[in-house]
Protein backbone atom coordinates (compact mmCIF):
# COMPACT_ATOMS: atom_id res chain seq x y z
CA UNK A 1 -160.18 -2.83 -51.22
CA UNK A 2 -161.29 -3.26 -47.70
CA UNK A 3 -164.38 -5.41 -48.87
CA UNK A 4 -161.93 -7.83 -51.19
CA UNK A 5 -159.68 -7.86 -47.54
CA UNK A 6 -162.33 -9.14 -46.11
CA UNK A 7 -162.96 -11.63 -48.43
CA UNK A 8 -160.15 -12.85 -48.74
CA UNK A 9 -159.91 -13.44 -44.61
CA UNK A 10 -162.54 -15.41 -44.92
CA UNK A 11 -161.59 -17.21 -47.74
CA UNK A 12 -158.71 -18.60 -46.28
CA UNK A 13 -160.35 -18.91 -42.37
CA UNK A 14 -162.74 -21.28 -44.42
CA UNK A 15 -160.42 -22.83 -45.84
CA UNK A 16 -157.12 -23.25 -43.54
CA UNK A 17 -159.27 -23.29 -39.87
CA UNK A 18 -162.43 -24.83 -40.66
CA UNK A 19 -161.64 -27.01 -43.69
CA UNK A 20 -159.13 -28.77 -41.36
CA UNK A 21 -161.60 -31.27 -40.49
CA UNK A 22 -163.17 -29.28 -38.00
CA UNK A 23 -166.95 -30.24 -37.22
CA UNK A 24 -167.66 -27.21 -34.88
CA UNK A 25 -168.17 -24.17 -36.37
CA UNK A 26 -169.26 -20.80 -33.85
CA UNK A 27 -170.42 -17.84 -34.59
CA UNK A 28 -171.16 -14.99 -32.29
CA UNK A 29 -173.86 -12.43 -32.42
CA UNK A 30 -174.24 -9.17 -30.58
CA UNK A 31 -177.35 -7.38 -30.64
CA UNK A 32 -176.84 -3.73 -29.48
CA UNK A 33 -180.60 -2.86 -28.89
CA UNK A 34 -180.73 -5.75 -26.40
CA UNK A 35 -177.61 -5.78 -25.07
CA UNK A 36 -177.07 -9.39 -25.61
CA UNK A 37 -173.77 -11.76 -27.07
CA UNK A 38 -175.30 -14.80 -28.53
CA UNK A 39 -172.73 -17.68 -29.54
CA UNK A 40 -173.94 -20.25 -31.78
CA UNK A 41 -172.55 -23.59 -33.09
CA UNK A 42 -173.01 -25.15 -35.99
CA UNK A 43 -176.23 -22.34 -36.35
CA UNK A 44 -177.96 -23.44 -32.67
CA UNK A 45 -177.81 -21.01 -30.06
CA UNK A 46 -175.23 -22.79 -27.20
CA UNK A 47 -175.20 -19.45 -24.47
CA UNK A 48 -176.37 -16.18 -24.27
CA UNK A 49 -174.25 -13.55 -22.54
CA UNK A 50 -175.29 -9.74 -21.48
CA UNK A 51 -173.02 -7.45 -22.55
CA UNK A 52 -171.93 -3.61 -22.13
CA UNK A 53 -171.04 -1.49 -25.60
CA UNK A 54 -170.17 1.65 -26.79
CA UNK A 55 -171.73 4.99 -25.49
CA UNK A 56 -173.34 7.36 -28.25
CA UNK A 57 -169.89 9.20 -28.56
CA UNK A 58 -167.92 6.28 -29.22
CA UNK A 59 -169.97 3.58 -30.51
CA UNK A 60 -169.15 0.16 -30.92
CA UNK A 61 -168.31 -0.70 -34.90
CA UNK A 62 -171.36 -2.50 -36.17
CA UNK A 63 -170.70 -5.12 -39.31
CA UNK A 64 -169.51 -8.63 -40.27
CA UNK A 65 -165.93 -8.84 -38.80
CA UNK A 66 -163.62 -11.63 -37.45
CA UNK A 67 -161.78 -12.82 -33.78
CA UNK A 68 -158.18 -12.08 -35.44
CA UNK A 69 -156.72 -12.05 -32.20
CA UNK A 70 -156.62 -13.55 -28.38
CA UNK A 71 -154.59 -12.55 -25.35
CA UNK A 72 -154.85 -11.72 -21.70
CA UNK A 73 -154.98 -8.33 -21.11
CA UNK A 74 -154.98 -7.79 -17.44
CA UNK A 75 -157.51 -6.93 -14.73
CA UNK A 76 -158.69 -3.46 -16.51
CA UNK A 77 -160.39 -5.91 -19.42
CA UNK A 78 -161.48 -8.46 -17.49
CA UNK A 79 -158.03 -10.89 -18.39
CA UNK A 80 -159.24 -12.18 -21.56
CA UNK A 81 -159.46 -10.01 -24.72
CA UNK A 82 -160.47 -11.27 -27.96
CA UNK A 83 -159.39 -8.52 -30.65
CA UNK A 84 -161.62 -8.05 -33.97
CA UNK A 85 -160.20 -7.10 -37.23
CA UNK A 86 -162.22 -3.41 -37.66
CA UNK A 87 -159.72 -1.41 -39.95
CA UNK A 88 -159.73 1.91 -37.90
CA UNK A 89 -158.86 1.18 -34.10
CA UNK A 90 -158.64 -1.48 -31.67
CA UNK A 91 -162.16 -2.93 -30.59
CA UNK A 92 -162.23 -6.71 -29.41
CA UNK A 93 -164.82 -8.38 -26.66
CA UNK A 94 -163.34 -8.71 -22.96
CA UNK A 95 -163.87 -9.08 -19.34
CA UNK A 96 -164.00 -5.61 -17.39
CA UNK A 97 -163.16 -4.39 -13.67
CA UNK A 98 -166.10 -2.54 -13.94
CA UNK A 99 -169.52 -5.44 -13.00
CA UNK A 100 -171.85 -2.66 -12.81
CA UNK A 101 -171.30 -1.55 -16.28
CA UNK A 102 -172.57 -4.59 -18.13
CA UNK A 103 -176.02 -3.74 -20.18
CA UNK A 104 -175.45 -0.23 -20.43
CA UNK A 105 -174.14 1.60 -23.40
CA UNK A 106 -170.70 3.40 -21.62
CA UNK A 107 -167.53 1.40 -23.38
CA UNK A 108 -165.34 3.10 -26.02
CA UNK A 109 -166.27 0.97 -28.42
CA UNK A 110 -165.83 -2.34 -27.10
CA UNK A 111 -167.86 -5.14 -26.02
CA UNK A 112 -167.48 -6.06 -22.16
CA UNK A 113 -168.79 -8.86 -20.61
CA UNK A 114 -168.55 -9.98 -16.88
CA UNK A 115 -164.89 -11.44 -16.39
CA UNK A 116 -166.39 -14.96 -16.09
CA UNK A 117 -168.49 -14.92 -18.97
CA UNK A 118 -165.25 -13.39 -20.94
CA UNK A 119 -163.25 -16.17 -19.97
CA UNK A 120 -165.37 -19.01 -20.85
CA UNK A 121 -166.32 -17.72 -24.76
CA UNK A 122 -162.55 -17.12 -24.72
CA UNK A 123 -161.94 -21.09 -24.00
CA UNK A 124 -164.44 -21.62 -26.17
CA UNK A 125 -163.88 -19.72 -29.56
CA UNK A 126 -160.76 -19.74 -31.62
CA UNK A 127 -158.76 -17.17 -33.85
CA UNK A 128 -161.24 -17.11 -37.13
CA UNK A 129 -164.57 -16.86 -35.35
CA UNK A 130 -167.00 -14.89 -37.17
CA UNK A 131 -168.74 -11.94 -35.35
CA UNK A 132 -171.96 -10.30 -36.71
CA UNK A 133 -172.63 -7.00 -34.29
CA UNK A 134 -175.78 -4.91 -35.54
C-alpha cells in the first residue's frame, strides 16, 4: 500500500505541478557517504551543498521520497524547513543553529545545511520536488 501511495503522489505531482506548463523540473540528491546535497534541473547539476545527517542511532531515511511540505521553522532549524513525506516520523532538510555540525553524521534523522544554503534551495524548490537520499 505504501508503494501504490507513492505512486500515486507522483502521479498526480507529474501531472497537476509539472504538467502545468512548467519547463523547470529539480531534483535533489543527497549522498550520505559524501556528505553532499546535489540539486539538479532539468538532469544538470545547478549547486552542490554540504550537508549534516543522521548519526548511526538515528539515521537519516534513505529512499525515493518527495518535498510535501515548506515552512519556517525558527532559529533551532535554520528558519527554513522543507518536510519529506517518509511514512514513520518527521524528517525534512533545514537550516541549523548549530554551523559546526554540517558534514558530520550527528542529526536525528534530518538533513541540515548551513542556514544560508537552506534558505536559498528553499527559494528555489517547490512543494513536489523529488528527493533521492542513498
Amino acid at each position: 500500500m505504501r508503494e501504490f501511495k507513492n505512486v500515486y503522489i507522483y502521479f498526480l505531482i507529474t501531472k497537476y505541478i509539472i504538467g502545468r506548463g512548467c519547463n523547470e523540473m529539480f531534483h535533489i540528491e543527497i549522498n550520505t557517504k559524501k556528505l553532499i546535497l546535489t540539486l539538479f534541473k532539468n538532469g544538470t547539476i545547478i549547486k552542490q551543498y554540504p550537508v549534516a545527517i543522521g548519526k548511526p542511532s538515528t539515521p537519516t531515511p534513505l529512499g525515493n521520497w518527495i518535498i510535501i511540505k515548506k515552512g519556517l521553522w525558527g532559529k533551532q532549524f535554520g528558519g527554513h524547513f522543507m518536510q519529506l513525506n517518509v511514512p514513520y516520523g518527521i524528517y525534512g532538510i533545514h537550516g541549523t543553529d548549530m554551523p559546526w555540525s554540517i558534514s558530520q553524521t550527528v542529526s536525528h534523522g534530518c538533513i541540515r545545511m548551513f542556514s544560508k544554503d537552506a534558505e536559498e534551495l528553499y527559494n528555489i524548490v517547490s512543494i513536489g520536488t523529488p528527493v533521492h537520499i542513498y
